[in-house]
C-alpha atoms as a PDB file:
ATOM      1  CA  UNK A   1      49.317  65.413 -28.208  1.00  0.00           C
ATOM      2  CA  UNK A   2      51.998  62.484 -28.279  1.00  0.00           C
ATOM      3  CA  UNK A   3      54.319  62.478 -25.109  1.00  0.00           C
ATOM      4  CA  UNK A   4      57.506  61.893 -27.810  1.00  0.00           C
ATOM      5  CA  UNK A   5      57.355  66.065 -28.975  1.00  0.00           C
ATOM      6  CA  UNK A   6      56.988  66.506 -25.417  1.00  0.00           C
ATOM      7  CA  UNK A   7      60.910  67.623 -24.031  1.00  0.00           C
ATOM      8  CA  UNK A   8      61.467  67.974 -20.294  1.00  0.00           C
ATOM      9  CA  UNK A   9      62.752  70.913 -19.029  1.00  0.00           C
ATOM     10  CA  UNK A  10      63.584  71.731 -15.259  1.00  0.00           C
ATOM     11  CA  UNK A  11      61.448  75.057 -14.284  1.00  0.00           C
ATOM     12  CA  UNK A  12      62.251  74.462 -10.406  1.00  0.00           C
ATOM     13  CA  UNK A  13      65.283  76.627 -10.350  1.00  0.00           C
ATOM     14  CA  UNK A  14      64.472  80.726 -10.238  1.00  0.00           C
ATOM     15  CA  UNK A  15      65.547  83.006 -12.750  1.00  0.00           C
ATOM     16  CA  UNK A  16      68.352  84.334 -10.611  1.00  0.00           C
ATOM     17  CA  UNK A  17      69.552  80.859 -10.270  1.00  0.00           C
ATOM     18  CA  UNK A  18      69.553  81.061 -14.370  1.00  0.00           C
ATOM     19  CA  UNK A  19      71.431  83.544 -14.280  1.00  0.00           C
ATOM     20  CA  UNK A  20      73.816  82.810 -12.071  1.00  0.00           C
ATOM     21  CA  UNK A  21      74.517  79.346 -14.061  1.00  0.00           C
ATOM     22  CA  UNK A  22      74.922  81.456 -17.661  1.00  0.00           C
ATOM     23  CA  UNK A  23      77.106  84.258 -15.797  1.00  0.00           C
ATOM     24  CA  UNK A  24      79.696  81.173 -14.616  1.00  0.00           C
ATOM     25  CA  UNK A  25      79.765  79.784 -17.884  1.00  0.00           C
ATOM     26  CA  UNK A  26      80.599  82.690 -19.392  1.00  0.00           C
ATOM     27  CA  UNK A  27      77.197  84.402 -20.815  1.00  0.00           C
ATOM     28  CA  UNK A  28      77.152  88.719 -20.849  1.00  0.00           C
ATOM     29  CA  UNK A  29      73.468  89.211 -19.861  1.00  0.00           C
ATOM     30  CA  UNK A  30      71.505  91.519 -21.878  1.00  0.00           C
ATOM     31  CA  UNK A  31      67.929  92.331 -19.905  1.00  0.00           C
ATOM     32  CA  UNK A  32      64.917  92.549 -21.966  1.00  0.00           C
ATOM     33  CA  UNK A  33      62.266  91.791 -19.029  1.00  0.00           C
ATOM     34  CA  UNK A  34      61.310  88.992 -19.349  1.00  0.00           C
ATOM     35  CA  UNK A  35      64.304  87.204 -21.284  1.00  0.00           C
ATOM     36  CA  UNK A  36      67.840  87.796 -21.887  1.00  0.00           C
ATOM     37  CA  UNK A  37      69.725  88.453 -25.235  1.00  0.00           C
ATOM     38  CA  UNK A  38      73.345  87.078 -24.991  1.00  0.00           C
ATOM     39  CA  UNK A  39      75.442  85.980 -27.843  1.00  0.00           C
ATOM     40  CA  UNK A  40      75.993  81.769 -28.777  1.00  0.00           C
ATOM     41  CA  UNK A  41      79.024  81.063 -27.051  1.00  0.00           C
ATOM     42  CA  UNK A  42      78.844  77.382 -27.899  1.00  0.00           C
ATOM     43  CA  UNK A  43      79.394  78.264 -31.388  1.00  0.00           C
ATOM     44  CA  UNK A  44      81.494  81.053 -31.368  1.00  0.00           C
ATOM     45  CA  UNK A  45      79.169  83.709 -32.057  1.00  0.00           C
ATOM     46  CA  UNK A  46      79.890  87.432 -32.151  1.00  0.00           C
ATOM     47  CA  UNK A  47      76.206  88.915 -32.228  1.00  0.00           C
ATOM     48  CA  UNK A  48      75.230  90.017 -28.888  1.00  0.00           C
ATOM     49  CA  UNK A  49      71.560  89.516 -29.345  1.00  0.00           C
ATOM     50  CA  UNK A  50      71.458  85.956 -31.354  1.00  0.00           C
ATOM     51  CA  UNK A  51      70.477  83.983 -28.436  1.00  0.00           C
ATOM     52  CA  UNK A  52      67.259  84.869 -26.105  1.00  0.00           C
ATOM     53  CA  UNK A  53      66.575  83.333 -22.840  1.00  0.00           C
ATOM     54  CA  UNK A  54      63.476  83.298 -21.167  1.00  0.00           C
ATOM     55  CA  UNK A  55      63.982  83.894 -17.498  1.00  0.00           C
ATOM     56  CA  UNK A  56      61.299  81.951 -16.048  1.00  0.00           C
ATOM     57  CA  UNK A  57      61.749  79.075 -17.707  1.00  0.00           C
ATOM     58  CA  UNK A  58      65.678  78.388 -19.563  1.00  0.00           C
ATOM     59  CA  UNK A  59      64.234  77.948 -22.468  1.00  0.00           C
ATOM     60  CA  UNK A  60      66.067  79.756 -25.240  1.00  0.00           C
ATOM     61  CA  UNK A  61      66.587  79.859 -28.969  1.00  0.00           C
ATOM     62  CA  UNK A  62      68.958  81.208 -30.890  1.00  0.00           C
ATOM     63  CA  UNK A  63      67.705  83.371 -33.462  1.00  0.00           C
ATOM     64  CA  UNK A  64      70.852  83.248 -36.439  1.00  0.00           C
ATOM     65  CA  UNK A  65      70.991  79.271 -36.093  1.00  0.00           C
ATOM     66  CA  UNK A  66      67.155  79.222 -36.326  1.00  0.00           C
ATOM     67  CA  UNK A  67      67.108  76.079 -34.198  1.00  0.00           C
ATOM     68  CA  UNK A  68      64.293  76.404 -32.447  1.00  0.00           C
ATOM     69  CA  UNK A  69      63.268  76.456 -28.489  1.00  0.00           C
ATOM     70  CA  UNK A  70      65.329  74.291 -26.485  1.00  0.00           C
ATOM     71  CA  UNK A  71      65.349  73.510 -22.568  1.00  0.00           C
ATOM     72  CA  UNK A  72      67.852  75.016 -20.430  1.00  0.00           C
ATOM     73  CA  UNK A  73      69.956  71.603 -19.778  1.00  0.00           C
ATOM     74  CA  UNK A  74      70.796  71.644 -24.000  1.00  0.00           C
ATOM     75  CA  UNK A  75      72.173  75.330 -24.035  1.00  0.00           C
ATOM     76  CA  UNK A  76      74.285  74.439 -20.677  1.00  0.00           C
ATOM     77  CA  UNK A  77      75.412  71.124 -21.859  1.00  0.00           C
ATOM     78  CA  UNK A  78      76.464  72.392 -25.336  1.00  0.00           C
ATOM     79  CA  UNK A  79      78.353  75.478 -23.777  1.00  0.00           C
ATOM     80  CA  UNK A  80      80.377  73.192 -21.314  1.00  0.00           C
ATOM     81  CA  UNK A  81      80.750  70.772 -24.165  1.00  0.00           C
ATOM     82  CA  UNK A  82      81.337  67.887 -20.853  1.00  0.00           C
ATOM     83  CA  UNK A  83      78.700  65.872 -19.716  1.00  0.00           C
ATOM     84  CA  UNK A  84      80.325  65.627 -16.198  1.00  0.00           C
ATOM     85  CA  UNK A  85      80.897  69.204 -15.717  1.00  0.00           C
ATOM     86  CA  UNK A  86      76.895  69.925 -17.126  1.00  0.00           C
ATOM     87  CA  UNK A  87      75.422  67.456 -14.540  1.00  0.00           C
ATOM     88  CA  UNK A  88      77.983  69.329 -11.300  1.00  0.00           C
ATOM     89  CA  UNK A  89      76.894  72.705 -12.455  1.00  0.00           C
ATOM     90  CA  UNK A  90      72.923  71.795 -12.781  1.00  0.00           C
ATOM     91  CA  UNK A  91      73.285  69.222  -9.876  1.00  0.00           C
ATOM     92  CA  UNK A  92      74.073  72.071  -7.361  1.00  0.00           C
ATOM     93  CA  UNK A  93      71.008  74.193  -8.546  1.00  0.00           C
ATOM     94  CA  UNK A  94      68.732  71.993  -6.546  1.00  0.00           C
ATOM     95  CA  UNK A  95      66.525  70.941  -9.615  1.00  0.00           C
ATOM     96  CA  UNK A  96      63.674  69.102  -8.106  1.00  0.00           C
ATOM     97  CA  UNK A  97      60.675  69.405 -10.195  1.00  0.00           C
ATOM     98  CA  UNK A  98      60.269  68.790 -13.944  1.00  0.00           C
ATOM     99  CA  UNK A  99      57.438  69.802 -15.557  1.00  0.00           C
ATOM    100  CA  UNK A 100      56.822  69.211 -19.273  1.00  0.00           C
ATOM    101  CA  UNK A 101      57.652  71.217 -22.241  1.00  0.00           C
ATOM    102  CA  UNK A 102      55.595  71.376 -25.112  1.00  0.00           C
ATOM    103  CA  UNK A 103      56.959  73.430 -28.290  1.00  0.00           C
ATOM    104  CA  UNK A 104      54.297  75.274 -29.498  1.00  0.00           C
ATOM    105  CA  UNK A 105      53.761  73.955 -32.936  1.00  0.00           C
ATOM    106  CA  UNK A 106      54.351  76.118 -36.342  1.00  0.00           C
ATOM    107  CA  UNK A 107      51.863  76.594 -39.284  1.00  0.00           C
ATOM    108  CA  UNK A 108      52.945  76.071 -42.477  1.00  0.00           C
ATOM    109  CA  UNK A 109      51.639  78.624 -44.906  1.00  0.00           C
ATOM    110  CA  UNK A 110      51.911  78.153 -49.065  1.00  0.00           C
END
């Protein structure tokens, strides 16, 4: 595997930790075990379930955009929509190992 399709994401920070980030940005947490459903507030969105979170790691995807996984950082900094407010609010969550994150990849079927 080439290290360029590899993204970093920060898994340091526990899923209450998460959670507490997404619930002061403005996220209504649905619990599904292990994940959350919450609607795409960085795009306006109105379905409650569009977006699912995986609590031990951040990473989400939102399910109507069909964009794919993504690390936590990306659905924090697109919420806040301010680099300097993304890098206070993930700062304080004492993120101090990164480990790598490899999308799994897709098959392609004719």
């Amino acid at each position: 595997m080439e290290m360029e399709s590899k993204k970093q994401s920060q898994t340091s920070i526990s899923s209450e930790d998460f959670q507490g980030i997404l619930e002061s940005i403005g996220y209504n947490l649905i619990d599904c075990g292990d994940h959350w459903r919450t609607q795409a507030l960085y795009r306006d969105g109105n379905n409650k379930t569009a977006v699912k979170i995986y609590k031990n790691t951040g990473v989400w995807m939102d399910f109507v955009a069909n964009s794919g996984s993504k690390p936590f950082e990306a659905l924090v900094r697109l919420t806040l929509k301010d680099e300097k407010q993304t890098i206070e609010l993930l700062g304080n969550a004492k993120l101090e190992v990164l480990t790598v994150y490899t999308p799994k990849e897709t098959i392609v079927m004719e």
